[in-house]
N, C-alpha and C. Protein backbone atom coordinates (compact mmCIF):
# COMPACT_ATOMS: atom_id res chain seq x y z
N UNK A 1 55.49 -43.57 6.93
CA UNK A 1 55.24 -44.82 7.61
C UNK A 1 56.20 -45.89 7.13
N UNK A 2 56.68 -45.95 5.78
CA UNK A 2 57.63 -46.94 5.23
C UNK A 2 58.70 -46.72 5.59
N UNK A 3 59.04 -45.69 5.52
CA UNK A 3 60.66 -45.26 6.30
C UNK A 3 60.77 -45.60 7.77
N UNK A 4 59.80 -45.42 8.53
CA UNK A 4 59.68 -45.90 9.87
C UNK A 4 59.78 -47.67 10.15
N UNK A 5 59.11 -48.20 9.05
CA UNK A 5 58.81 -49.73 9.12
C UNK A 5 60.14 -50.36 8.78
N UNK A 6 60.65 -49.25 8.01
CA UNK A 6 61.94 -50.44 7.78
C UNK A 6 63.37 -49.87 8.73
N UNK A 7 63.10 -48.60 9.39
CA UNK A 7 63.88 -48.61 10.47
C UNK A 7 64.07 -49.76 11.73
N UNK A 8 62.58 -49.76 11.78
CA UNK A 8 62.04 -50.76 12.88
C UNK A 8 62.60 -52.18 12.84
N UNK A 9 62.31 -52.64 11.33
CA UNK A 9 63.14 -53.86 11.17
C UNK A 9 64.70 -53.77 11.00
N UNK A 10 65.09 -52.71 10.77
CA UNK A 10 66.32 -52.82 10.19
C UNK A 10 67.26 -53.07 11.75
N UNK A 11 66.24 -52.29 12.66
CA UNK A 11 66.92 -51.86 14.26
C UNK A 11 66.76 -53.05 14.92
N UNK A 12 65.54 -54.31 14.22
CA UNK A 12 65.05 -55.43 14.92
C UNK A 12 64.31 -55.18 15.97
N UNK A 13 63.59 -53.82 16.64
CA UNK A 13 63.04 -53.38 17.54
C UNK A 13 61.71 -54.16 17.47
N UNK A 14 60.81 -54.75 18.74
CA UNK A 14 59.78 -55.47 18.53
C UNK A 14 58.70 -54.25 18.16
N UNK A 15 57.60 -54.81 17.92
CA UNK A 15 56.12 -53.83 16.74
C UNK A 15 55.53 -53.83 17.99
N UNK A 16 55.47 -54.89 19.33
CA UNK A 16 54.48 -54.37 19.93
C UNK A 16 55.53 -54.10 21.95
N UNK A 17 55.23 -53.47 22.51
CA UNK A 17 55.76 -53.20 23.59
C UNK A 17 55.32 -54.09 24.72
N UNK A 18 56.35 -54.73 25.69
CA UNK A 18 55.86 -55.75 25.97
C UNK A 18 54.63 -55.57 27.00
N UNK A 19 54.15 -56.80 27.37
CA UNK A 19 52.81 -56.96 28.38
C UNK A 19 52.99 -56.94 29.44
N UNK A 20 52.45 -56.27 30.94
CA UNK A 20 52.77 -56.02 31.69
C UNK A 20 51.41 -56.80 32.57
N UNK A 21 52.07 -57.24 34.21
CA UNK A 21 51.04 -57.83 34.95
C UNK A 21 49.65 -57.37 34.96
N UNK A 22 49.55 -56.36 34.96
CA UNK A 22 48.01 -56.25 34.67
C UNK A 22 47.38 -56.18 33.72
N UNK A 23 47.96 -56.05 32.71
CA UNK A 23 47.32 -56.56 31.35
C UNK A 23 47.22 -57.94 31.57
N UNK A 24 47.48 -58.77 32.44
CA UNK A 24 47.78 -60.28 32.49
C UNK A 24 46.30 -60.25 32.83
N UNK A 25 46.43 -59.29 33.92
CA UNK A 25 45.29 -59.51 35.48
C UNK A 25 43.91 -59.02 34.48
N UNK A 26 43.83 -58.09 33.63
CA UNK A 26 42.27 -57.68 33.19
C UNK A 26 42.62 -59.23 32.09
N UNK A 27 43.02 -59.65 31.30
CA UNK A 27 43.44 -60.48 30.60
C UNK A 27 42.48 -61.97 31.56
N UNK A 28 42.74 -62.25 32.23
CA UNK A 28 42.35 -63.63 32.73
C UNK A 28 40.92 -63.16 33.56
N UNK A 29 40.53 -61.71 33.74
CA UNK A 29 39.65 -61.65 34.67
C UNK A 29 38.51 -61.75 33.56
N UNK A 30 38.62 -61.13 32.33
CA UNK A 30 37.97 -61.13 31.18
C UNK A 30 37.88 -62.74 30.95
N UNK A 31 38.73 -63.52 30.78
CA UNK A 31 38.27 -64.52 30.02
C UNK A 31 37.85 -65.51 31.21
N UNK A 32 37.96 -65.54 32.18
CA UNK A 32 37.05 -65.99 33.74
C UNK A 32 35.92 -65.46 33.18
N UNK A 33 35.51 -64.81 32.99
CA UNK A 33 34.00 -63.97 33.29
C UNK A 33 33.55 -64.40 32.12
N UNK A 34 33.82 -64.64 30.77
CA UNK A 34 33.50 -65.25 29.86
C UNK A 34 33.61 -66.83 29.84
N UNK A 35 34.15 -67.50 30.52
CA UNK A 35 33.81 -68.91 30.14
C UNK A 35 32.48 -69.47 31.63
N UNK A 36 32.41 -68.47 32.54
CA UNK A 36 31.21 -68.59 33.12
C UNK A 36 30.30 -67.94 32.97
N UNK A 37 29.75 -66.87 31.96
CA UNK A 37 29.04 -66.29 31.41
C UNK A 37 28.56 -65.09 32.37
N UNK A 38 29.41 -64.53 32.76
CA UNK A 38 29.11 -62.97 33.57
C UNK A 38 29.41 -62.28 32.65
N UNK A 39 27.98 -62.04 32.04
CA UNK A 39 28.22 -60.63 30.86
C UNK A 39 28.29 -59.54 32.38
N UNK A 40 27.46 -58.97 33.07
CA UNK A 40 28.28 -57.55 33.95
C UNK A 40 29.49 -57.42 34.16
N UNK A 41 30.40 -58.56 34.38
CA UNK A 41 31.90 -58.26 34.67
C UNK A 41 32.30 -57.93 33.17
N UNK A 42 32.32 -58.97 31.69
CA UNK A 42 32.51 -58.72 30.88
C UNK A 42 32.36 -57.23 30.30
N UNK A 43 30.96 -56.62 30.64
CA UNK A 43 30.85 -55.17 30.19
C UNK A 43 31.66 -54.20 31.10
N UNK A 44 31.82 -54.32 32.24
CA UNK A 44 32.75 -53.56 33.20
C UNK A 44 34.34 -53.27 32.84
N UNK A 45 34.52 -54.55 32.02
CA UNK A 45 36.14 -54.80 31.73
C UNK A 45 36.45 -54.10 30.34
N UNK A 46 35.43 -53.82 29.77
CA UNK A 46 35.75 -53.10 27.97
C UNK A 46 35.57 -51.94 28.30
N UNK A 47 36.68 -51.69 27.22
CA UNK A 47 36.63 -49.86 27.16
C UNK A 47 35.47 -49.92 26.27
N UNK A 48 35.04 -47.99 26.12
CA UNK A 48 33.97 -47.72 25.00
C UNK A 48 34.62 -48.04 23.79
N UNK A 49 33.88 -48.14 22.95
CA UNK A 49 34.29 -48.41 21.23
C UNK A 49 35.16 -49.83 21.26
N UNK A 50 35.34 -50.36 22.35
CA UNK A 50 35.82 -51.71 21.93
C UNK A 50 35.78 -52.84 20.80
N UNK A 51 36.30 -53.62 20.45
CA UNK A 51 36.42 -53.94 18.96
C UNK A 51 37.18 -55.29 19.13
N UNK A 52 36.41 -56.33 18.36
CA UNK A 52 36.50 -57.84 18.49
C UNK A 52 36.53 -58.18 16.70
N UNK A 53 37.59 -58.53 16.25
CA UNK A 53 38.15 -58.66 15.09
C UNK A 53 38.71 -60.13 14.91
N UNK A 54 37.92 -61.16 13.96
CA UNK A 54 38.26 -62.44 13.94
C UNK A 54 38.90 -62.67 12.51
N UNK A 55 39.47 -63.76 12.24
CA UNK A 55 40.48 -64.10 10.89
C UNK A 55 39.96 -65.47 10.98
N UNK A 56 39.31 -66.18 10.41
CA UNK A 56 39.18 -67.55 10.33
C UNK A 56 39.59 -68.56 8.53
N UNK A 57 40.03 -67.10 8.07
CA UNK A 57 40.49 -67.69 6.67
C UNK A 57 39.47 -68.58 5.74
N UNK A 58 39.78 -69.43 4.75
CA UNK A 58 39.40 -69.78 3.54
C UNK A 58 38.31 -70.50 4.22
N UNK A 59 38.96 -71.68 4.95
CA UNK A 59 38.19 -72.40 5.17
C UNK A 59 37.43 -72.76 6.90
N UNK A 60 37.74 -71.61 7.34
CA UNK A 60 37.25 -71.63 9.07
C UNK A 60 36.04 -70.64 9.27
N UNK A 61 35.22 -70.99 9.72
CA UNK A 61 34.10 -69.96 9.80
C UNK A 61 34.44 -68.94 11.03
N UNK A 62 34.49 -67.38 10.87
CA UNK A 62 35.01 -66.55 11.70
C UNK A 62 33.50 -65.21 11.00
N UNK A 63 33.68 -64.24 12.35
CA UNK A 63 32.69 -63.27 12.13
C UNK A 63 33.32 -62.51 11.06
N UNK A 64 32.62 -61.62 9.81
CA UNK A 64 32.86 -61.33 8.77
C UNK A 64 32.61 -60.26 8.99
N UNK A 65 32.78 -59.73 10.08
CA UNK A 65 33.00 -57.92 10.58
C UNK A 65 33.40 -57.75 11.85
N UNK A 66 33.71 -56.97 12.24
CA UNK A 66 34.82 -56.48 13.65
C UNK A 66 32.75 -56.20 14.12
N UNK A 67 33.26 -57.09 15.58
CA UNK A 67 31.89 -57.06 16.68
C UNK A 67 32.37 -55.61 17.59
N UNK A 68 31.16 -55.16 17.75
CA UNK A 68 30.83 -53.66 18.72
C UNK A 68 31.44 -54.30 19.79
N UNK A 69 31.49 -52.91 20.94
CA UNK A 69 31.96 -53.51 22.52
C UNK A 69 30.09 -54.18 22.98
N UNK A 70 29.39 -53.49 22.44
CA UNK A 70 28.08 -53.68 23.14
C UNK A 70 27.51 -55.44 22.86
N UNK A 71 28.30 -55.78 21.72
CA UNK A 71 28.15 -56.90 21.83
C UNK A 71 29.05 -57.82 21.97
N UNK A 72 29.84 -57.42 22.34
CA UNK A 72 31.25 -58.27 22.85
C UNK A 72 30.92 -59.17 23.64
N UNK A 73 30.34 -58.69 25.20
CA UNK A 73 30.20 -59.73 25.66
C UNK A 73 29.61 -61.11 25.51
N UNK A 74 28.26 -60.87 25.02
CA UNK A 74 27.76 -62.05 24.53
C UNK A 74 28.08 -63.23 23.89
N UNK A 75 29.08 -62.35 22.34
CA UNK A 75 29.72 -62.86 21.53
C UNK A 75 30.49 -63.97 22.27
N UNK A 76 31.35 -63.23 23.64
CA UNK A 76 32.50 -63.71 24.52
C UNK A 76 31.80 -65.13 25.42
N UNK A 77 31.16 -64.87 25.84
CA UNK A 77 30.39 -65.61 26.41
C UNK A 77 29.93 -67.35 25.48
N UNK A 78 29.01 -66.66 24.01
CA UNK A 78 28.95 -68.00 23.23
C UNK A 78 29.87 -68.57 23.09
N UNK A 79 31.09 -67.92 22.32
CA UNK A 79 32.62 -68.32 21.99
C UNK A 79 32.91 -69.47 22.80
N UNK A 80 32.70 -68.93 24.55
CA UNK A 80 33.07 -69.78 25.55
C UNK A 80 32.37 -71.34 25.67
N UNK A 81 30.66 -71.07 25.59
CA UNK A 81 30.43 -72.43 25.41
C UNK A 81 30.39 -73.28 24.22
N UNK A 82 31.36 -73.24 23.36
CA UNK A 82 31.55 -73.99 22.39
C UNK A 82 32.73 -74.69 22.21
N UNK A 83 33.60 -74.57 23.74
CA UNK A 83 34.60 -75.00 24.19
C UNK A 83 34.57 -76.95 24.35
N UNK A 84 35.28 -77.52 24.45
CA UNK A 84 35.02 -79.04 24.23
C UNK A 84 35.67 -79.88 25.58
N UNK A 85 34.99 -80.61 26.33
CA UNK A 85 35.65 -81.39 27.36
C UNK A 85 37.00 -81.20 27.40
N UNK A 86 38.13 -81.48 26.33
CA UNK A 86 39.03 -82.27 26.47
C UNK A 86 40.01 -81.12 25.55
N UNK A 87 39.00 -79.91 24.98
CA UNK A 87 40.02 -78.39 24.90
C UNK A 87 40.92 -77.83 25.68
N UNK A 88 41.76 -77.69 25.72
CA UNK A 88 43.00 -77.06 26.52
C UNK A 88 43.58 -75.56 26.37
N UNK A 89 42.87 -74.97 27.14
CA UNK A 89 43.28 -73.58 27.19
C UNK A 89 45.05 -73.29 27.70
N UNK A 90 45.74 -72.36 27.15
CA UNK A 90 47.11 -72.07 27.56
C UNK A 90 47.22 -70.59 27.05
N UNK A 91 47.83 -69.85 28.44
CA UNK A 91 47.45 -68.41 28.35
C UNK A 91 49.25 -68.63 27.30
N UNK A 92 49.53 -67.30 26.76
CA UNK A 92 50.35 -67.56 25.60
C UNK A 92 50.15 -65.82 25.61
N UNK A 93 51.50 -65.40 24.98
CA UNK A 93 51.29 -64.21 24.41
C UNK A 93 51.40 -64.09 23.06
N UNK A 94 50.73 -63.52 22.73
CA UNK A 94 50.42 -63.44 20.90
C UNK A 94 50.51 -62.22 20.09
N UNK A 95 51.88 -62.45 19.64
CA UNK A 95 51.65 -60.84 18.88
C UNK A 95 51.93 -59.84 19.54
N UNK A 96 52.68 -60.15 21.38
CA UNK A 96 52.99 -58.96 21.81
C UNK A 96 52.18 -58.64 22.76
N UNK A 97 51.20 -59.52 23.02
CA UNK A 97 50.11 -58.80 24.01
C UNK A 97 49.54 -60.10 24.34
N UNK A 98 49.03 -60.06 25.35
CA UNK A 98 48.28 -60.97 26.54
C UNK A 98 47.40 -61.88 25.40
N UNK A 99 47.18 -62.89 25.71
CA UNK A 99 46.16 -64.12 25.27
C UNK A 99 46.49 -65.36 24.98
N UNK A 100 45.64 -66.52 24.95
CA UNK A 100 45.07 -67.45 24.89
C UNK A 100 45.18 -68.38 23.77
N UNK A 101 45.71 -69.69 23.70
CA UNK A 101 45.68 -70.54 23.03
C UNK A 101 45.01 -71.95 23.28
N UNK A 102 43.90 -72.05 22.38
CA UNK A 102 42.65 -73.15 22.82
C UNK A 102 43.56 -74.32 21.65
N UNK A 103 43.90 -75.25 22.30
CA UNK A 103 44.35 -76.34 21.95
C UNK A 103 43.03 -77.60 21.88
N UNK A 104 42.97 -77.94 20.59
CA UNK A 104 41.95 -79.36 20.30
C UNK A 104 43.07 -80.21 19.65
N UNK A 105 42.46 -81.61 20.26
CA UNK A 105 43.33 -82.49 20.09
C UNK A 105 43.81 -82.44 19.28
N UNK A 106 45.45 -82.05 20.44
CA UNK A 106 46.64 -81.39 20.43
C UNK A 106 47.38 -80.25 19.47
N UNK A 107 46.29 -79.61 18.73
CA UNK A 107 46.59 -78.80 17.52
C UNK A 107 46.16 -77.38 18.17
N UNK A 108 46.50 -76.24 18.15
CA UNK A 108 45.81 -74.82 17.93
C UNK A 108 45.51 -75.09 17.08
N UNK A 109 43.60 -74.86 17.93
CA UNK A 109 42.84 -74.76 17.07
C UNK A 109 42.04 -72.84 17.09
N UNK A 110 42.52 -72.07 18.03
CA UNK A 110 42.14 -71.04 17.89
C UNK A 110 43.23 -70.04 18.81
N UNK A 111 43.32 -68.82 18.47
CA UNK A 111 44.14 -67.61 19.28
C UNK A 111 43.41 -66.59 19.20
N UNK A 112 43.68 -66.23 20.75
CA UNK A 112 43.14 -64.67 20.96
C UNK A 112 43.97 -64.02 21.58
N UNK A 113 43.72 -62.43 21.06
CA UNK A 113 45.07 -61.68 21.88
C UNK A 113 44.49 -60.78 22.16
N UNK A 114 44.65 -59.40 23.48
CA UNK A 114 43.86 -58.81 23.95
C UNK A 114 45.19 -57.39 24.35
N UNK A 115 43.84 -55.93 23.28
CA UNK A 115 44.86 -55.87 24.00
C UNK A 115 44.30 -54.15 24.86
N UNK A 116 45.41 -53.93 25.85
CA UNK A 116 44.57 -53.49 27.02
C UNK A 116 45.28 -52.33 27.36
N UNK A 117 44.58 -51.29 27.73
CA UNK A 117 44.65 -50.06 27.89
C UNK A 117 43.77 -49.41 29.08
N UNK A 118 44.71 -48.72 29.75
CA UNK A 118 44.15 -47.87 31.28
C UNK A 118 43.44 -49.34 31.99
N UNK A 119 43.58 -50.46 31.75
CA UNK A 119 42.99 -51.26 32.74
C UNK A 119 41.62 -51.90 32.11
N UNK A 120 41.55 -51.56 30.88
CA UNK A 120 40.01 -51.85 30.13
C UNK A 120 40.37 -52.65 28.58
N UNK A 121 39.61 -54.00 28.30
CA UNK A 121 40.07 -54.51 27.35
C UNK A 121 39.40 -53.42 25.89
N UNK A 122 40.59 -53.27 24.63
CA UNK A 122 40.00 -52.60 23.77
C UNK A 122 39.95 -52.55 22.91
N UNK A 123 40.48 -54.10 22.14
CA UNK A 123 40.72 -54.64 20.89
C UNK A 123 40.98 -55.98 21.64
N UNK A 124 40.12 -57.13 20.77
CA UNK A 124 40.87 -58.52 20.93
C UNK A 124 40.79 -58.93 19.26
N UNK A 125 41.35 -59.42 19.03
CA UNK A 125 41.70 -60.11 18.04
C UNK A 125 41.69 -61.55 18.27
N UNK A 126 40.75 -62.70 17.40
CA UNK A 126 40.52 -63.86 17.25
C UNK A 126 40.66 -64.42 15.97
N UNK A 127 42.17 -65.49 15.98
CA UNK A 127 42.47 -66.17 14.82
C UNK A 127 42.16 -67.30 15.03
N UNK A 128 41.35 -68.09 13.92
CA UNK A 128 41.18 -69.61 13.41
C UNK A 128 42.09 -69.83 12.16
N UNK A 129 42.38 -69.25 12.08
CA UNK A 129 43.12 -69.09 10.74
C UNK A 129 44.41 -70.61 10.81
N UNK A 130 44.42 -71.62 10.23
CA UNK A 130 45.39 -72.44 10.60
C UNK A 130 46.55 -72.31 10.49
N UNK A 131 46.88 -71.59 8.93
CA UNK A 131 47.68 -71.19 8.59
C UNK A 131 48.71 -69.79 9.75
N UNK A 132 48.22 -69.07 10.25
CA UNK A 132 48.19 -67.93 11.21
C UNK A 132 48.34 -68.31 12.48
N UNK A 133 47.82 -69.84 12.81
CA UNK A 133 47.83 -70.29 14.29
C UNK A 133 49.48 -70.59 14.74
N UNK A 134 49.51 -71.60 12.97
CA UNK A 134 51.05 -72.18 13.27
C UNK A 134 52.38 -71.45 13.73
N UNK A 135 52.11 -70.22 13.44
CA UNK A 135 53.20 -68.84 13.35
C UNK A 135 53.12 -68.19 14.29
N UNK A 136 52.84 -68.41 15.52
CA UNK A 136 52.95 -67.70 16.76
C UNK A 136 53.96 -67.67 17.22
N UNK A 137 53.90 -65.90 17.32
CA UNK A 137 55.39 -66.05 17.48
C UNK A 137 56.35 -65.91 18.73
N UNK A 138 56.17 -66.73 20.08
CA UNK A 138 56.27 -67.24 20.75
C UNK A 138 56.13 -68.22 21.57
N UNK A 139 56.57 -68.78 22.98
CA UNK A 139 56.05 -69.80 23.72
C UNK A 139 55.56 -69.44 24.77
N UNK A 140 54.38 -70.36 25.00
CA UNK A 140 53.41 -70.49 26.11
C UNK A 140 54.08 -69.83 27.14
N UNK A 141 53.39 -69.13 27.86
CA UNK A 141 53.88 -68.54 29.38
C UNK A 141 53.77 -70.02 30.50
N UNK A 142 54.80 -69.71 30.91
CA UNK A 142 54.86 -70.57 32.21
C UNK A 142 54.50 -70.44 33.30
């Protein structure tokens, strides 16, 4: 695996392969269905064994274990209403893969990245992490 890792960098080849329109399309249909609280679409859109993995660091309160798919949605759903008038969502790719940057006055204040397989979400990953927010390593999709 080390010999591989430092080929990879040495070649500058990116770690993740890029995102393609329909990863866009389950990508926004998922997080539609979560900020209006359709857990059925939400459960329709996860693969089995799905897996919701948060980083909120020292000082951010984040879940302190990777959430089941069975409770994903819900999770997805609360997440959503704890959103703030004047929060600013901006879809963004993160890490290589489809997701979301929730902007509070004017700072990322949270990232999610999703990432998607045969058409079914099957890992998202959720950083609060501030330190982790700042380092994204790209710009907002247009």
């Amino acid at each position: 695996m080390a010999s591989r890792a430092r080929r990879r960098v040495q070649d500058q080849r990116p770690r993740f392969s890029p995102t393609d329109e329909a990863a866009w399309e389950v990508t926004v249909a998922f997080l539609t269905a979560a900020q209006v609280g359709d857990l059925d679409t939400l459960v329709s859109l996860l693969a089995d064994g799905a897996l919701a993995t948060s980083d909120g660091g020292a000082d951010h309160h984040a879940a302190r274990r990777p959430i089941i798919a069975e409770k994903i949605p819900r999770f997805m759903a609360n997440l959503a209403t704890r959103l703030g008038p004047t929060d600013v969502l901006i879809p963004h790719v993160v890490n290589g893969q489809p997701g979301l940057v929730i902007e509070r006055d004017g700072k990322a204040g949270m990232a999610l990245s999703f990432s998607i397989v045969g058409g079914l979400v099957t890992n998202i990953w959720i950083v609060v992490n501030p330190a982790k927010i700042q380092t994204l390593d790209s710009a907002p999709i247009s």
